[in-house]
N, C-alpha and C. Protein backbone atom coordinates (compact mmCIF):
# COMPACT_ATOMS: atom_id res chain seq x y z
N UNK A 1 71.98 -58.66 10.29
CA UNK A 1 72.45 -57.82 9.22
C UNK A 1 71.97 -56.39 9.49
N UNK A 2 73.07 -55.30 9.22
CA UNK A 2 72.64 -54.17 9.71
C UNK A 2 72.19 -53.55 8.81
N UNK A 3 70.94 -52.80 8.69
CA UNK A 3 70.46 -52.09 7.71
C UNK A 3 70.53 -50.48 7.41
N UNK A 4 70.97 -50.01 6.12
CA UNK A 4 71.52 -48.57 6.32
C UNK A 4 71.14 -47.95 5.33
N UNK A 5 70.10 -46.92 5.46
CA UNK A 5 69.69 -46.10 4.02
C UNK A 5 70.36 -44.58 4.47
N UNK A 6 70.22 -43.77 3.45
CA UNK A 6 70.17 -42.29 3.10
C UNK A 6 69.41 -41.50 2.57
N UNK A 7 68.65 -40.52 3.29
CA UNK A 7 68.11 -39.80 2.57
C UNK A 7 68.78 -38.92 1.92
N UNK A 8 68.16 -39.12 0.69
CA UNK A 8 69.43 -38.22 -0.33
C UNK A 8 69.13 -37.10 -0.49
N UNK A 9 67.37 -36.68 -0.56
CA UNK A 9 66.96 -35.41 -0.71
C UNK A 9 65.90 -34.54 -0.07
N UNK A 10 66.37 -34.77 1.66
CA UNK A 10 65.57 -34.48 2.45
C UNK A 10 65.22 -33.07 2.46
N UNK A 11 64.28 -32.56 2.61
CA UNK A 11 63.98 -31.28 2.12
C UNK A 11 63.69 -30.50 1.00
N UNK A 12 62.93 -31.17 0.70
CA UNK A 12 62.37 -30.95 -1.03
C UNK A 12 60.71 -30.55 -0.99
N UNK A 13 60.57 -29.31 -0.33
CA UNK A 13 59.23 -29.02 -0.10
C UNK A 13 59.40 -28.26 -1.91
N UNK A 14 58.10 -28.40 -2.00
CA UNK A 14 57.82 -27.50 -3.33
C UNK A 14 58.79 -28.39 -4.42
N UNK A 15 59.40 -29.36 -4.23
CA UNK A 15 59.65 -30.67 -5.20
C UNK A 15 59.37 -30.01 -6.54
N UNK A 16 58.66 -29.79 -7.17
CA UNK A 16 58.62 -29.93 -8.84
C UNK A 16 57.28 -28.71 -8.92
N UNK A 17 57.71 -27.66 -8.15
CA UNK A 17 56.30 -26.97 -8.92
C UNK A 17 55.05 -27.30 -8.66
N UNK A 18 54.59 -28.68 -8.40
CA UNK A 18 53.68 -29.37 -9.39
C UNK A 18 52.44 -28.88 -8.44
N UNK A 19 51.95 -27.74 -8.72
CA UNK A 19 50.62 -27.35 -7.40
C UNK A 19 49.28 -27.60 -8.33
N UNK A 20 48.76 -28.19 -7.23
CA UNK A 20 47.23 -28.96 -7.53
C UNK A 20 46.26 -27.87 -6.58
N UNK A 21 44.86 -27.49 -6.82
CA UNK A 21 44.16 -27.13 -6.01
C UNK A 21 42.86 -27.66 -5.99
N UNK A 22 42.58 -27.67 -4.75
CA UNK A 22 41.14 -27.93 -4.11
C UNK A 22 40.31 -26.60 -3.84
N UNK A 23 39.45 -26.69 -5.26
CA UNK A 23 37.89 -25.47 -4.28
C UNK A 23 37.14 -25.87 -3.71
N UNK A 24 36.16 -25.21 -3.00
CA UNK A 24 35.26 -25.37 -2.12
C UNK A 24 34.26 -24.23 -2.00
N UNK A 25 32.89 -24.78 -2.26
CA UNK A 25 31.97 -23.46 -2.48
C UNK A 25 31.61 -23.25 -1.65
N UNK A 26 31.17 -22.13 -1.30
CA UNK A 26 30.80 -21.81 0.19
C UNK A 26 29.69 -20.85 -0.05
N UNK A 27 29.09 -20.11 0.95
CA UNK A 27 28.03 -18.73 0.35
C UNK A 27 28.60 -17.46 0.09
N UNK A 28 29.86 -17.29 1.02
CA UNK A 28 30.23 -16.49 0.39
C UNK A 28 31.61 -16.09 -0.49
N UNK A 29 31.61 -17.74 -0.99
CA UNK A 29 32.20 -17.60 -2.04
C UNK A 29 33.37 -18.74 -2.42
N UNK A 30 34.61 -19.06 -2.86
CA UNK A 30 35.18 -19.93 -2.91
C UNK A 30 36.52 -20.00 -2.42
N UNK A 31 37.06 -21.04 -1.60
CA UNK A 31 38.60 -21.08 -0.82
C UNK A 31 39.07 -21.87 -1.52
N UNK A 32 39.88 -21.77 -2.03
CA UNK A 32 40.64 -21.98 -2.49
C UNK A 32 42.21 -22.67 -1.78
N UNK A 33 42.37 -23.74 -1.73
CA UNK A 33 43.53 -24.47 -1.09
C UNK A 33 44.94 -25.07 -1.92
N UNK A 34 45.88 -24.66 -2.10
CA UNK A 34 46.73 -25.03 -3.05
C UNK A 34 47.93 -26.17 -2.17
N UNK A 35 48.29 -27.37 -2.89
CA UNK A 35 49.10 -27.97 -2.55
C UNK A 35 50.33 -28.07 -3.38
N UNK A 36 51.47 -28.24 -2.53
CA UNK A 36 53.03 -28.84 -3.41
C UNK A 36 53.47 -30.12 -3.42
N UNK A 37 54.13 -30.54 -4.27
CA UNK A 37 54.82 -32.02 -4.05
C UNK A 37 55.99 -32.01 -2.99
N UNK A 38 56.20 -33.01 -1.74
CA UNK A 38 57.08 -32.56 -0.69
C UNK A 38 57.24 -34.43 -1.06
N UNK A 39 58.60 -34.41 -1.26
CA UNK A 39 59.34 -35.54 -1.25
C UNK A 39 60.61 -35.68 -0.51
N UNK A 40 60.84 -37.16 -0.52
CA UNK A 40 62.06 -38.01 0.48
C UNK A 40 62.72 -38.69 -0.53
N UNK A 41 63.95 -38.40 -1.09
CA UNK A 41 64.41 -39.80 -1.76
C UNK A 41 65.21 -40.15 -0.84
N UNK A 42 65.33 -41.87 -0.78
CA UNK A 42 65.91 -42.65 0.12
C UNK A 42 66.62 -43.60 -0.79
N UNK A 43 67.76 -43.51 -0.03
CA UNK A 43 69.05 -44.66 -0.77
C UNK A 43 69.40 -46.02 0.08
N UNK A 44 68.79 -47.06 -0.04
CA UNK A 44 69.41 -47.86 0.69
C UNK A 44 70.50 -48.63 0.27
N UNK A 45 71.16 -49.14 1.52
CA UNK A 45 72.47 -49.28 1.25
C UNK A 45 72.67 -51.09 1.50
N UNK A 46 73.68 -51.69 0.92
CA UNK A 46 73.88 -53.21 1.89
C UNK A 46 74.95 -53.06 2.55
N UNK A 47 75.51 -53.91 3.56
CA UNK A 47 76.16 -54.21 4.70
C UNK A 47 77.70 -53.58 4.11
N UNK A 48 77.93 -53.71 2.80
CA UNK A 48 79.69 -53.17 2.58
C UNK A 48 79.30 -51.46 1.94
N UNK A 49 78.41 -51.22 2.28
CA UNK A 49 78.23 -49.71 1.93
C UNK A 49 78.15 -49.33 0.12
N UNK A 50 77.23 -50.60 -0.32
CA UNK A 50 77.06 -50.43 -1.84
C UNK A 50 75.65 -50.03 -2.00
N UNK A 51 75.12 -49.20 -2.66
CA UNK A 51 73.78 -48.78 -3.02
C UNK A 51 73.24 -50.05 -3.39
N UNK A 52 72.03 -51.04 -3.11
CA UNK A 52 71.00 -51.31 -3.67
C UNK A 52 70.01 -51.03 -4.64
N UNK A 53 69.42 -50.33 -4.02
CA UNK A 53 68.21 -49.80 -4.57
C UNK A 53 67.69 -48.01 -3.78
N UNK A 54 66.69 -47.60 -4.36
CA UNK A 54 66.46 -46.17 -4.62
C UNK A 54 65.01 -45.90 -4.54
N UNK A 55 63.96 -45.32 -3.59
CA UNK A 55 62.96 -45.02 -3.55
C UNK A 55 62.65 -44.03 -3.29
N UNK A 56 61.30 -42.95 -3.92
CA UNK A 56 60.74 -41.98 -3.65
C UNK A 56 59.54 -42.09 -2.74
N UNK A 57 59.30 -41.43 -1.82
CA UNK A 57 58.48 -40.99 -1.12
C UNK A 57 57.89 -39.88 -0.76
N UNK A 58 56.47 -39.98 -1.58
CA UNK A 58 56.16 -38.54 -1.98
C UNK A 58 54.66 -38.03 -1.32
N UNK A 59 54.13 -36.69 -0.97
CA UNK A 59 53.21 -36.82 -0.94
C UNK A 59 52.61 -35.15 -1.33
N UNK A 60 51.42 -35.09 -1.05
CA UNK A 60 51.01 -33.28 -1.57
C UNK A 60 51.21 -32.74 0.02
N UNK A 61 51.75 -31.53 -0.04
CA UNK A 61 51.53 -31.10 1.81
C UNK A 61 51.13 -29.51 1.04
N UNK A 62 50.62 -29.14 1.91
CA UNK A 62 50.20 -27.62 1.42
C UNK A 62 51.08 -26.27 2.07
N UNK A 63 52.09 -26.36 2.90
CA UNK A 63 52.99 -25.58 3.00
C UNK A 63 54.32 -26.15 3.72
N UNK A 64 55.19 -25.52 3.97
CA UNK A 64 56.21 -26.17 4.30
C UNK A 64 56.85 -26.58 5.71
N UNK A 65 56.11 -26.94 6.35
CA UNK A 65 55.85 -27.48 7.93
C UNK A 65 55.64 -28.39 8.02
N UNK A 66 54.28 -28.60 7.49
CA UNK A 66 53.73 -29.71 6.60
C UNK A 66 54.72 -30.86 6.43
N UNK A 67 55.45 -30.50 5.37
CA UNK A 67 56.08 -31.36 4.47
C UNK A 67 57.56 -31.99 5.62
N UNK A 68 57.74 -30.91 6.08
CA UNK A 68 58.58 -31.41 7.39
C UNK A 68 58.10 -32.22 8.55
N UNK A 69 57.25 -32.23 8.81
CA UNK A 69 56.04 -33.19 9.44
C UNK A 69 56.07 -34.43 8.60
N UNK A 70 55.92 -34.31 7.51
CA UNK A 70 55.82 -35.61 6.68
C UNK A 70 57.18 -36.51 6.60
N UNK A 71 58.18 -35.36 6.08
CA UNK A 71 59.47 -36.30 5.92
C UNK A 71 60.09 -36.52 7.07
N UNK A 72 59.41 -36.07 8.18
CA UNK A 72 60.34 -36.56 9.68
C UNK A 72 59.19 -38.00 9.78
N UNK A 73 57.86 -38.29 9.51
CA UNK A 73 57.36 -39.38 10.16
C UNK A 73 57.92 -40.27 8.72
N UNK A 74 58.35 -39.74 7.31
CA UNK A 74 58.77 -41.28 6.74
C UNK A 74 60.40 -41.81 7.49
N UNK A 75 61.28 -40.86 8.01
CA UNK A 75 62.34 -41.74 9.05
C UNK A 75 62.29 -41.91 10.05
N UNK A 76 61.03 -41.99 10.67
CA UNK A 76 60.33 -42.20 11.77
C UNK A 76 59.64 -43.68 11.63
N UNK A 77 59.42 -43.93 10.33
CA UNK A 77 58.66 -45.21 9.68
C UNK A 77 60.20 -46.13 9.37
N UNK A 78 60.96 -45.71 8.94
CA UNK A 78 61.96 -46.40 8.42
C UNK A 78 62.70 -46.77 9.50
N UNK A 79 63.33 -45.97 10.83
CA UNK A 79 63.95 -46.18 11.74
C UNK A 79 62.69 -47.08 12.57
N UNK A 80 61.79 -47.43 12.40
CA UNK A 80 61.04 -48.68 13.36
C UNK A 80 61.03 -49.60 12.63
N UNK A 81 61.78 -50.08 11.55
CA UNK A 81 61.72 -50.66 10.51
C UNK A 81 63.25 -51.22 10.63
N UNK A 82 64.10 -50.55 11.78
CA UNK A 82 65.01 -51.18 11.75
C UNK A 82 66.11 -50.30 10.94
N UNK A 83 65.86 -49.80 10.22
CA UNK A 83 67.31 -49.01 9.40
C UNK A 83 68.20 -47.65 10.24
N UNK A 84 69.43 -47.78 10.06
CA UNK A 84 69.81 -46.84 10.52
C UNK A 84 69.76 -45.43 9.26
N UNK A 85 69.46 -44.62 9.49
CA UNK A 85 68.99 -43.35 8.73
C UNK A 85 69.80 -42.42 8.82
N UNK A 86 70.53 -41.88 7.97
CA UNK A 86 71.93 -40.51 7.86
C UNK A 86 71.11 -39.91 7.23
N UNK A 87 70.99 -38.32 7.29
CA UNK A 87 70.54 -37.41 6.42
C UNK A 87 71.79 -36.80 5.23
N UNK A 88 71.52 -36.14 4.30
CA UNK A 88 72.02 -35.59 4.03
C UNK A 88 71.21 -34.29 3.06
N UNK A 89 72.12 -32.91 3.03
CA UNK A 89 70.91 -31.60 2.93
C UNK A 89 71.06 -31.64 1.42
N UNK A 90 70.42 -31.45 0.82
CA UNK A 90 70.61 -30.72 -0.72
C UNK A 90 69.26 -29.33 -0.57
N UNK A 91 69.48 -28.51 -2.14
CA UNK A 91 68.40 -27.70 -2.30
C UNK A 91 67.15 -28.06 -2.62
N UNK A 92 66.41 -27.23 -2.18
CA UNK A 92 65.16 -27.41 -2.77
C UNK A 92 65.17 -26.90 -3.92
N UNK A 93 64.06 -27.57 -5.07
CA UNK A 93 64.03 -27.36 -6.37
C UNK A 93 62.86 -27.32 -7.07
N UNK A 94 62.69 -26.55 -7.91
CA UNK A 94 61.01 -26.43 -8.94
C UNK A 94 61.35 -26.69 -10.04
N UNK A 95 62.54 -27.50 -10.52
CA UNK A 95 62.84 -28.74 -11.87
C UNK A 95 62.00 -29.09 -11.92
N UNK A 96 60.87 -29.49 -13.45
CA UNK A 96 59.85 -29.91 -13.57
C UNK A 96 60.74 -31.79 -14.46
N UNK A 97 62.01 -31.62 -14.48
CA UNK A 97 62.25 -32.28 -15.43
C UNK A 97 62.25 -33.90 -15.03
């Protein structure tokens, strides 16, 4: 059985706004590290080309290289997993909704 997902929203650095930071005291003084939400939604599909099911894959990356690093090793994870993987582009977005 051939297996076939989509990423539906590859390229979603900065995902939702949602920035978290890490300080760090130091002597002379504090760094400050800010992260974004960089997500993958993935659509998998069954054999007559009907949606299944729908997963997010998310993680914090702190700039946007990063996050491209990330969402190339989750279809990097999925294609050794056997699925064949189509991209498709949408925008990036800071919808908190």
């Amino acid at each position: 059985m051939e297996k076939m997902i989509l990423l539906a929203t590859l390229g979603i650095a900065g995902l939702m706004n949602a920035k978290g930071s890490v300080e760090k005291k130091t002597e002379t003084g504090k760094i400050k590290i800010a992260f974004e939400l960089c997500g993958v939604m993935v659509t998998y599909f069954d054999t007559q080309g009907r949606p299944y099911d729908q997963k997010w894959f998310t993680s914090d990356q702190p700039n946007l290289t990063s996050c491209m690093a990330y969402q190339a090793g989750v279809i990097a994870n999925l294609r050794s997993q056997g699925y064949r993987v189509e991209k498709t582009q949408t925008e990036a977005t800071t919808d908190v909704n």
